[in-house]
Protein backbone atom coordinates (compact mmCIF):
# COMPACT_ATOMS: atom_id res chain seq x y z
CA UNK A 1 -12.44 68.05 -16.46
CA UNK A 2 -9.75 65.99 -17.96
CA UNK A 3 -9.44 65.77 -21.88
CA UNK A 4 -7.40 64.04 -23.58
CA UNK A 5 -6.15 66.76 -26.35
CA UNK A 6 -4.65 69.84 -26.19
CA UNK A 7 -7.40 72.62 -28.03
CA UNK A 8 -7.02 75.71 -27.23
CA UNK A 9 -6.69 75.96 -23.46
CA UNK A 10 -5.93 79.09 -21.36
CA UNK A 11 -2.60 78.43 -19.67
CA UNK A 12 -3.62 82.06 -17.25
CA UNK A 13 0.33 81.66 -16.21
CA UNK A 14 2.74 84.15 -17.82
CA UNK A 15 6.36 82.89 -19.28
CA UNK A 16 9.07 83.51 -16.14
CA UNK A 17 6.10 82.89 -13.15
CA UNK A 18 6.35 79.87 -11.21
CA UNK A 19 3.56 78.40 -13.36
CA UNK A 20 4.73 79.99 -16.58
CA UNK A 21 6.41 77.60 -19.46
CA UNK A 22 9.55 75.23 -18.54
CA UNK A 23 11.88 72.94 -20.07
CA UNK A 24 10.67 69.55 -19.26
CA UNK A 25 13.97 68.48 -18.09
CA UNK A 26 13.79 71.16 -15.47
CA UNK A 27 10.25 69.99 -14.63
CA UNK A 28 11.65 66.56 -13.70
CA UNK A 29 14.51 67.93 -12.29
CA UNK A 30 12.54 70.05 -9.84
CA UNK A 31 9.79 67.21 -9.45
CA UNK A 32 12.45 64.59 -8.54
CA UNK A 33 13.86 67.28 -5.80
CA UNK A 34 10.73 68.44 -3.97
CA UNK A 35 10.30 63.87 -3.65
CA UNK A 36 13.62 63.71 -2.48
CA UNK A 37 13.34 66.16 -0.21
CA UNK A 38 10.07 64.55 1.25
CA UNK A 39 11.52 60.78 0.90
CA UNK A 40 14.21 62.04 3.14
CA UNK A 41 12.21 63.68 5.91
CA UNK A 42 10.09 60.74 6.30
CA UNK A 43 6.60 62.41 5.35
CA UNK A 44 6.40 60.79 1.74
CA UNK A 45 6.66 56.64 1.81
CA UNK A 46 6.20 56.24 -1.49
CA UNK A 47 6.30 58.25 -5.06
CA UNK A 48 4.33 56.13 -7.04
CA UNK A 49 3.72 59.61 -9.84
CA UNK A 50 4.87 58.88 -13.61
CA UNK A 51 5.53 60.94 -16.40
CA UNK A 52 4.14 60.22 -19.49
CA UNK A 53 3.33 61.29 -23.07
CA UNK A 54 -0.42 60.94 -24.01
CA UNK A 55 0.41 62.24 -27.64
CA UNK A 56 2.53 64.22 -29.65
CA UNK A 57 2.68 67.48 -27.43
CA UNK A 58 1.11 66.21 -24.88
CA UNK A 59 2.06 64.67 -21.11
CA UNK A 60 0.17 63.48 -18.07
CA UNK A 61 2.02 63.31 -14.98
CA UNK A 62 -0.21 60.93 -12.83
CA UNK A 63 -0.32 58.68 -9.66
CA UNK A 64 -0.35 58.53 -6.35
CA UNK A 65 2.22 59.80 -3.40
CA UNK A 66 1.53 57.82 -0.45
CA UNK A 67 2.73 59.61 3.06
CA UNK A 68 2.62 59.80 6.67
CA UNK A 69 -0.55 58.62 8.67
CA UNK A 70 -2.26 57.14 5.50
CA UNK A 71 -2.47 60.45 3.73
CA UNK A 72 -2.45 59.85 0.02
CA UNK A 73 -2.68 62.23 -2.55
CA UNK A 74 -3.91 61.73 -6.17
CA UNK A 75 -2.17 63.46 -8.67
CA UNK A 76 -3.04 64.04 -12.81
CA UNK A 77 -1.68 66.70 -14.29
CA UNK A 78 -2.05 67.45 -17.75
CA UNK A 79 1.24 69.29 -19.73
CA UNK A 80 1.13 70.49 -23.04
CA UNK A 81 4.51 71.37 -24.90
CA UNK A 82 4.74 75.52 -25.89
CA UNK A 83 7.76 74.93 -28.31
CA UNK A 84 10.80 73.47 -28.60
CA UNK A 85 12.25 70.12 -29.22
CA UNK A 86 14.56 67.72 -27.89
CA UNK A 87 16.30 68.61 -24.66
CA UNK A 88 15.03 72.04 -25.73
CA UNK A 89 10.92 71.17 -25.10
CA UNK A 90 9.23 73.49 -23.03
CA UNK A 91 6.13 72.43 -21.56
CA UNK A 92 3.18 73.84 -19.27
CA UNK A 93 0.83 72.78 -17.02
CA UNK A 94 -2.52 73.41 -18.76
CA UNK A 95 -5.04 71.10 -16.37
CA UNK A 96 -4.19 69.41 -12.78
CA UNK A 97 -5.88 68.23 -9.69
CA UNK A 98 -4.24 67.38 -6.67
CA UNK A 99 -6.78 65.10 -4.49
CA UNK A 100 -5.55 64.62 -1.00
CA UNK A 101 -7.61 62.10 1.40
CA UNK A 102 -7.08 59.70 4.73
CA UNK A 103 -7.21 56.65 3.91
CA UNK A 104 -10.59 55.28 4.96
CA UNK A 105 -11.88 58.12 5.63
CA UNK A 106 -12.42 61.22 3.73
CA UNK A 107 -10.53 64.10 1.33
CA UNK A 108 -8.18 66.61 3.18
CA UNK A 109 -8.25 68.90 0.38
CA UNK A 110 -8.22 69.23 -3.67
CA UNK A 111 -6.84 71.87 -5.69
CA UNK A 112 -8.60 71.73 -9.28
CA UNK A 113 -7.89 73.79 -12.47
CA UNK A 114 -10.83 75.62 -13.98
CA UNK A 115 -13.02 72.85 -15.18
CA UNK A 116 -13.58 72.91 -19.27
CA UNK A 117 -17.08 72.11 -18.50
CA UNK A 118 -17.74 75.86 -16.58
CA UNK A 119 -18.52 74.47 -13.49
CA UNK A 120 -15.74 76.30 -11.90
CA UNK A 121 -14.04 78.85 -14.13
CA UNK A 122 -10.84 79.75 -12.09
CA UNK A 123 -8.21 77.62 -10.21
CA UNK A 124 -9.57 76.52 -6.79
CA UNK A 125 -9.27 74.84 -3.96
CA UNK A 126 -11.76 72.46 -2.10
CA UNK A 127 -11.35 72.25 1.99
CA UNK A 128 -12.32 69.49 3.68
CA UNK A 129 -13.68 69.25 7.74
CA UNK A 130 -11.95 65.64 7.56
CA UNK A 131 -12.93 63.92 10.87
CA UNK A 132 -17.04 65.19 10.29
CA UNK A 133 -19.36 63.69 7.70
CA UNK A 134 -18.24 66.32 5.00
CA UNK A 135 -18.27 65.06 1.33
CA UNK A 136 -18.90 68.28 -0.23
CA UNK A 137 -15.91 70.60 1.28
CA UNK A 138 -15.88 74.13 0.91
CA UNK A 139 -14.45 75.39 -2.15
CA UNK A 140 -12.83 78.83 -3.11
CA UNK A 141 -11.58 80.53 -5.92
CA UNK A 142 -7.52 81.03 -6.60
CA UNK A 143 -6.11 83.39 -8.41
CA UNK A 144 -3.69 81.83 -10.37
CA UNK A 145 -0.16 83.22 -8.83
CA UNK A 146 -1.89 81.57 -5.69
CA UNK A 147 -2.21 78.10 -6.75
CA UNK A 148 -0.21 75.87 -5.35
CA UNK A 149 2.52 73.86 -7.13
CA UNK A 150 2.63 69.92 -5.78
CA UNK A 151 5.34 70.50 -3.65
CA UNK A 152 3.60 73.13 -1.75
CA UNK A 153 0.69 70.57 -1.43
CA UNK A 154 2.89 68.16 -0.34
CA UNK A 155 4.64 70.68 2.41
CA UNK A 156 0.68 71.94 3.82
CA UNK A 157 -0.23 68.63 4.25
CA UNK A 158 2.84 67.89 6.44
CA UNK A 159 1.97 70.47 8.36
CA UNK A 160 -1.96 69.25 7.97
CA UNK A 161 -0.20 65.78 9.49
CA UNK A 162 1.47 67.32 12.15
CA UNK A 163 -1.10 69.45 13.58
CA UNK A 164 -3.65 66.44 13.18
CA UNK A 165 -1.15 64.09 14.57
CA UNK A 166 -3.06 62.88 18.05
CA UNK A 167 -6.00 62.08 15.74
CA UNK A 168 -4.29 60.01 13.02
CA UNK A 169 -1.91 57.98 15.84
CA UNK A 170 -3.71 55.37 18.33
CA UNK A 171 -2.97 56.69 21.88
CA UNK A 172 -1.66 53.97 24.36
């Protein structure tokens, strides 16, 4: 799924959607606000995601958020610059997969890109029966207006937390 140079990917957003092309200082901008937001409310302990370039037009944005009731979630996105330069770069996401778990147990839920290799041709989502002996999930297709951004993630599995709370929290 993950590839290390940029080809000739379909980016399926359209320029002025909420996945469409954006200057990369507005991407951290925006990233650094949906953290702070989550920081503050107490659902996200730690932001341990980086920003990085992998090449000359090319960015991962990697790591892993650690919140609430062991919930972690796994995050590599893959950004390739559209145009621009400078504090002028615009860039888009062009692969990503958030991978949300328990820790020591099993995944909440993943959201995956289409996968280069065909195995999945559209953006989609795998759902997880957490607390049973599912390692396989059920998956479904996105369209890609539906896709979540990582904030969104971040804000269903607080609710996820919340409404899973007397299972996560030893009962005295």
């Amino acid at each position: 799924m993950r590839s290390g140079s940029s080809g000739s990917r379909s980016r399926g957003a359209v320029p002025g959607s909420r996945h469409g092309p954006n200057k990369l200082s507005n991407y951290i901008d925006i990233h650094h606000t949906w953290m702070h937001r989550f920081l503050s409310d107490g659902f996200v302990l730690s932001d341990g995601v980086e920003l990085r370039q992998l090449s000359e037009g090319v960015f991962v944005l990697e790591g892993r958020i650690e919140c609430e009731g062991g919930i972690y979630v796994d995050v590599w996105k893959l950004l390739e610059v559209v145009d621009g330069e400078g504090p002028d770069t615009r860039i888009q996401t062009i692969e990503y997969s958030y991978n949300a778990a328990l820790a020591g147990l099993r995944n909440i839920v993943r959201y995956d890109s289409p996968h280069l290799d065909g195995h999945r041709s559209s953006h989609h989502v795998h759902q997880y029966d957490t607390f049973a002996d599912d390692t396989e999930g059920v998956a479904e297709d996105l369209d890609d207006e539906n896709r979540p951004t990582l904030g969104e993630v971040l804000s269903e599995l607080r609710d996820w937390y919340f409404s899973h709370y007397e299972k996560l929290t030893p009962q005295s």
